[in-house]
Protein backbone atom coordinates (compact mmCIF):
# COMPACT_ATOMS: atom_id res chain seq x y z
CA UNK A 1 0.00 0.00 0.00
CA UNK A 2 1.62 3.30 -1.18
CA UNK A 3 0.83 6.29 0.86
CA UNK A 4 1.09 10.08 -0.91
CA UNK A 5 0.09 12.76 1.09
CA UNK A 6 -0.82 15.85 -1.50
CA UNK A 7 -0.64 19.06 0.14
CA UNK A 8 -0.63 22.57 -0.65
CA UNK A 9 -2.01 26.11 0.21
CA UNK A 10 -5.32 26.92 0.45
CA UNK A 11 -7.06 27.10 -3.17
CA UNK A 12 -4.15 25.37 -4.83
CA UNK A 13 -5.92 22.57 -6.22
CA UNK A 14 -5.44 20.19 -3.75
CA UNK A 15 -9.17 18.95 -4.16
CA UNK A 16 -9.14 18.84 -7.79
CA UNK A 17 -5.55 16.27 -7.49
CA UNK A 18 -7.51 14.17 -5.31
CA UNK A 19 -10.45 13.82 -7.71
CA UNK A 20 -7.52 13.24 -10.21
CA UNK A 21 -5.88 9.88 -8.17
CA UNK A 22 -9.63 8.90 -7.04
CA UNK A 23 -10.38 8.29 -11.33
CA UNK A 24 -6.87 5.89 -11.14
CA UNK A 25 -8.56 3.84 -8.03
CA UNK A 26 -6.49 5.47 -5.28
CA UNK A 27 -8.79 5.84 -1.82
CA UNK A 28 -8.93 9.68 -0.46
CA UNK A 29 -8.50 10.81 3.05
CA UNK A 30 -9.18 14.02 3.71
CA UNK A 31 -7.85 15.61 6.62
CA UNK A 32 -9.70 18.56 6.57
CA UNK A 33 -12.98 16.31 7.06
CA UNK A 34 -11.26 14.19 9.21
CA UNK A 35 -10.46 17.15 11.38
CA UNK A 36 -14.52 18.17 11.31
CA UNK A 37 -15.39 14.94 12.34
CA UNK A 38 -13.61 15.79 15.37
CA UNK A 39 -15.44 18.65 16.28
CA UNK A 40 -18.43 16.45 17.16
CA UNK A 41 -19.81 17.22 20.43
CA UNK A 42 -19.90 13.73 21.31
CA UNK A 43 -15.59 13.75 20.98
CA UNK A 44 -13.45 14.78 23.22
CA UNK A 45 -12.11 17.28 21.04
CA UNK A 46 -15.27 19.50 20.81
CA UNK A 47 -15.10 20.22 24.73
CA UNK A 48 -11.10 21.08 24.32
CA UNK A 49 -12.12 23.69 21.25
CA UNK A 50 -15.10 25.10 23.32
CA UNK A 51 -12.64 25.74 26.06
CA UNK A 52 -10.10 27.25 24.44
CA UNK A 53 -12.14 29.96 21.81
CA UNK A 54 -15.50 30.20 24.06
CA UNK A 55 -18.97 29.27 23.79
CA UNK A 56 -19.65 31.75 20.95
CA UNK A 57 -18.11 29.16 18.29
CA UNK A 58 -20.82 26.55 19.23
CA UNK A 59 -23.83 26.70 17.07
CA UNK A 60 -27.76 27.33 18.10
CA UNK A 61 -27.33 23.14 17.27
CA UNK A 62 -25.34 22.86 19.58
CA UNK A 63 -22.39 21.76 17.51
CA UNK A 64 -18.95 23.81 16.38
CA UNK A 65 -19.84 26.23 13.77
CA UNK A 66 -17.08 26.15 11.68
CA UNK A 67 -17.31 29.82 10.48
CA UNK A 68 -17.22 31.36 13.89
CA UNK A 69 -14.29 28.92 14.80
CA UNK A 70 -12.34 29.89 11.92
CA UNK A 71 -13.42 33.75 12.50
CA UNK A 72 -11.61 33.45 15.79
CA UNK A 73 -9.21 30.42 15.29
CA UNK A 74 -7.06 32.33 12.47
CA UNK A 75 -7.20 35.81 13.50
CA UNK A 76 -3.67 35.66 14.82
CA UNK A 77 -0.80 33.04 14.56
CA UNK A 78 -1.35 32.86 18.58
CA UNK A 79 -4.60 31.35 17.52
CA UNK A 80 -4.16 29.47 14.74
CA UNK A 81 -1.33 27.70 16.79
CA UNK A 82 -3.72 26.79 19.78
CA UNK A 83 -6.61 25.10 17.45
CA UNK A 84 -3.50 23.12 15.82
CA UNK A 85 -2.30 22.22 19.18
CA UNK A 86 -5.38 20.77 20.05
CA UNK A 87 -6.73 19.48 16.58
CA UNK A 88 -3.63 17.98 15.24
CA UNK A 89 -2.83 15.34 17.56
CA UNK A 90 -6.28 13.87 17.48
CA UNK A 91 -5.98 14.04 13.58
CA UNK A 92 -2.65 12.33 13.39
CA UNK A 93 -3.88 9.36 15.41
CA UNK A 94 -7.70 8.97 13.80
CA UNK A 95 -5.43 8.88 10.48
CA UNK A 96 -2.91 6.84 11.66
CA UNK A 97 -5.78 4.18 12.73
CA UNK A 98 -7.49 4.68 9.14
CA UNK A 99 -4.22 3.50 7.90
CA UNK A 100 -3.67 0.88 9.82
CA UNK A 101 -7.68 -0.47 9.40
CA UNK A 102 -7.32 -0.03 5.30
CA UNK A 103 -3.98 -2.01 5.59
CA UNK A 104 -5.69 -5.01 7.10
CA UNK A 105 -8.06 -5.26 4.45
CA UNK A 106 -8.16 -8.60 2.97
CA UNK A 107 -7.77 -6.24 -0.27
CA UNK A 108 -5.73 -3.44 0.59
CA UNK A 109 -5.81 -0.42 -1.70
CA UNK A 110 -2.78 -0.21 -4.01
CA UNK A 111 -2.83 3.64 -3.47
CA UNK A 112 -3.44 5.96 -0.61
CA UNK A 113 -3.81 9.62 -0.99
CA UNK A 114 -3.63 11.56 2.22
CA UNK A 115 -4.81 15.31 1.31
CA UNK A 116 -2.98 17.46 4.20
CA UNK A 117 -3.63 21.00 4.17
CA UNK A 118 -1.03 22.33 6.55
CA UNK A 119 1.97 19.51 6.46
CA UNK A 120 5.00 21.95 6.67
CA UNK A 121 3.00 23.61 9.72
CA UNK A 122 2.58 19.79 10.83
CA UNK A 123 5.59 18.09 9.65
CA UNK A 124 5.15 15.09 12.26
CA UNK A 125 2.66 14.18 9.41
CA UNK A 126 4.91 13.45 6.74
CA UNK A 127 5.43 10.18 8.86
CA UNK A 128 2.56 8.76 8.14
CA UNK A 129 3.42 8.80 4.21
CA UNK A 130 5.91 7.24 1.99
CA UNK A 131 6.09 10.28 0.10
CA UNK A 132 4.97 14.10 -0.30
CA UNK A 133 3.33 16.14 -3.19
CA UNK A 134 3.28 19.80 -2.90
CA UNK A 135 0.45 21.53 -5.66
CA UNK A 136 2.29 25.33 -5.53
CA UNK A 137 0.34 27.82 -6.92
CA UNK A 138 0.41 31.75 -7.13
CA UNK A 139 -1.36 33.26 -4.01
CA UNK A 140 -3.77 35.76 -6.29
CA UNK A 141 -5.01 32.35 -8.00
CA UNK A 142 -5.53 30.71 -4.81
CA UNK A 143 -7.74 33.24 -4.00
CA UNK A 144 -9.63 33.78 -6.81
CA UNK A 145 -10.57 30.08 -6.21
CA UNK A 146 -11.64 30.49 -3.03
CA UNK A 147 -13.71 32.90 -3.74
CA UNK A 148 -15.51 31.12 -6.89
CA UNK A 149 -16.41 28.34 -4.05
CA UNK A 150 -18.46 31.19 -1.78
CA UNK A 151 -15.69 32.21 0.49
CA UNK A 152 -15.54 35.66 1.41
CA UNK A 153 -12.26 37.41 0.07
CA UNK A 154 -11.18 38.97 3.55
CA UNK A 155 -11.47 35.24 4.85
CA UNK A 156 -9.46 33.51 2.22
CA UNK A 157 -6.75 36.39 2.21
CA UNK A 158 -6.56 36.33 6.74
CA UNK A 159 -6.29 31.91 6.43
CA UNK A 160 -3.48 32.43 3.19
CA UNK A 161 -1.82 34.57 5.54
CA UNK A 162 -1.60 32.26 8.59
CA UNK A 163 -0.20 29.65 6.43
CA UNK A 164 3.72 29.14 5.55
CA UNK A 165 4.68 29.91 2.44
CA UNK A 166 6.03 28.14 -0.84
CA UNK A 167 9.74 27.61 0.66
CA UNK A 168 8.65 25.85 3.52
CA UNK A 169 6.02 23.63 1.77
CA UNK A 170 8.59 22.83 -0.87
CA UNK A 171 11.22 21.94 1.95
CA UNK A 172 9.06 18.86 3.36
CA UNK A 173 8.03 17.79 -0.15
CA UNK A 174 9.47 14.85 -2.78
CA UNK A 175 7.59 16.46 -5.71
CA UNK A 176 5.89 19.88 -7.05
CA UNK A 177 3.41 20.11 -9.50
CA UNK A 178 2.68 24.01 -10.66
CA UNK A 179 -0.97 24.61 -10.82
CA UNK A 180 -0.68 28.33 -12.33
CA UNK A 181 -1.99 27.12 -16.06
CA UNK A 182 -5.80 26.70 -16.72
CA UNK A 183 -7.60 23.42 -15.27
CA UNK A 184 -7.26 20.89 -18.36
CA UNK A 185 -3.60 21.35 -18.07
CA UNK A 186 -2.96 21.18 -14.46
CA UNK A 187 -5.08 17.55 -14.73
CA UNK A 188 -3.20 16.46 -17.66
CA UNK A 189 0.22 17.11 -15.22
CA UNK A 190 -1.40 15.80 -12.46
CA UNK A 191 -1.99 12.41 -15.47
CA UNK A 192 1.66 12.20 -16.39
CA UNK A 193 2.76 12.30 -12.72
CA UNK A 194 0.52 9.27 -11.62
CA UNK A 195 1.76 7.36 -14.47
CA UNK A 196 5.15 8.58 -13.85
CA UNK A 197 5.85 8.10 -10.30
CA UNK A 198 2.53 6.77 -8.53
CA UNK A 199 1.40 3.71 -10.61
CA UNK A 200 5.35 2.28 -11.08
CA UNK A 201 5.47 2.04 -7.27
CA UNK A 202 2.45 -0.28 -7.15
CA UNK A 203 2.54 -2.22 -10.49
């Protein structure tokens, strides 16, 4: 079972590479949902995030609302750094069991793709892969993306801004793939590089 965890800034195009190894049979984890999943009241996590940023991130329903958390979570790199201290760990072990669980399949997947947002913030994660693929793309792109999918401009500018830049993400990585062209050719890259590197490691 080969593990590549794809990350990248926000509105790089880290969704769209997923979608990309999904079509060639690879299975998707997502940490960002993973992380969500978390925030379930019924988890210890939800109680730690409550304490930490107040009762004014938890919803009328009772449950995290993920735009008030983020609204107070990356506001400062003070912040930002006390959700990861508290999210990340949790994350690291639910994926680490995920791993372990597809593993033991009587089938294993030939390919797993591990989609991790903030791996040079988190490099601990890099572990948990055999290898690391960085989608780099100009900031003013990243954003414009961000904001075609409904998020406010201010919003996606404030999280861009908490996160390290290209340097670092290229300093924990194995492989870069430049998503600054339009969307058919970024796929088409994202094509030669799973036929390149991904599907010789598992044929």
């Amino acid at each position: 079972m080969y593990v590549l965890a794809v990350t990248g800034g926000i509105g790089s195009g880290k969704t769209v590479a997923a979608e990309v190894f999904r079509s060639h049979g690879a299975v998707i984890v997502d940490l960002d949902d993973i992380a969500k999943g978390l925030l379930d009241p019924a988890i210890p996590v939800f109680a730690l995030v409550k304490e930490a940023f107040g009762p004014d991130v938890v919803g009328a329903d009772g449950r995290i609302d993920t735009r008030a958390l983020a609204d107070v979570a990356f506001a400062s790199d003070e912040t930002t750094r006390r959700l990861n201290a508290i999210v990340h760990p949790a994350v690291y072990a639910a994926v680490a069991g995920a791993l372990d669980a597809l593993a033991l399949q009587a089938e294993p997947p030939r390919v797993v793709i591990l989609v991790i947002p903030l791996l040079a913030e988190a490099p601990v994660f890099a572990e948990l892969a055999d290898a690391v693929l960085d989608i780099s793309s100009l900031e003013d792109a990243c954003i414009e993306r961000c904001v075609a999918r409904g998020m406010d401009e201010a919003d996606a500018h404030r999280r861009a801004g908490r996160q390290v830049g290209d340097a670092e993400r290229r300093a924990v990585s194995d492989y870069v793939i430049e998503n600054d062209d339009d969307l058919v050719a970024f796929k088409s890259e994202l094509n030669r590089f799973w036929d390149a590197e991904v599907s010789l490691r598992v044929s």
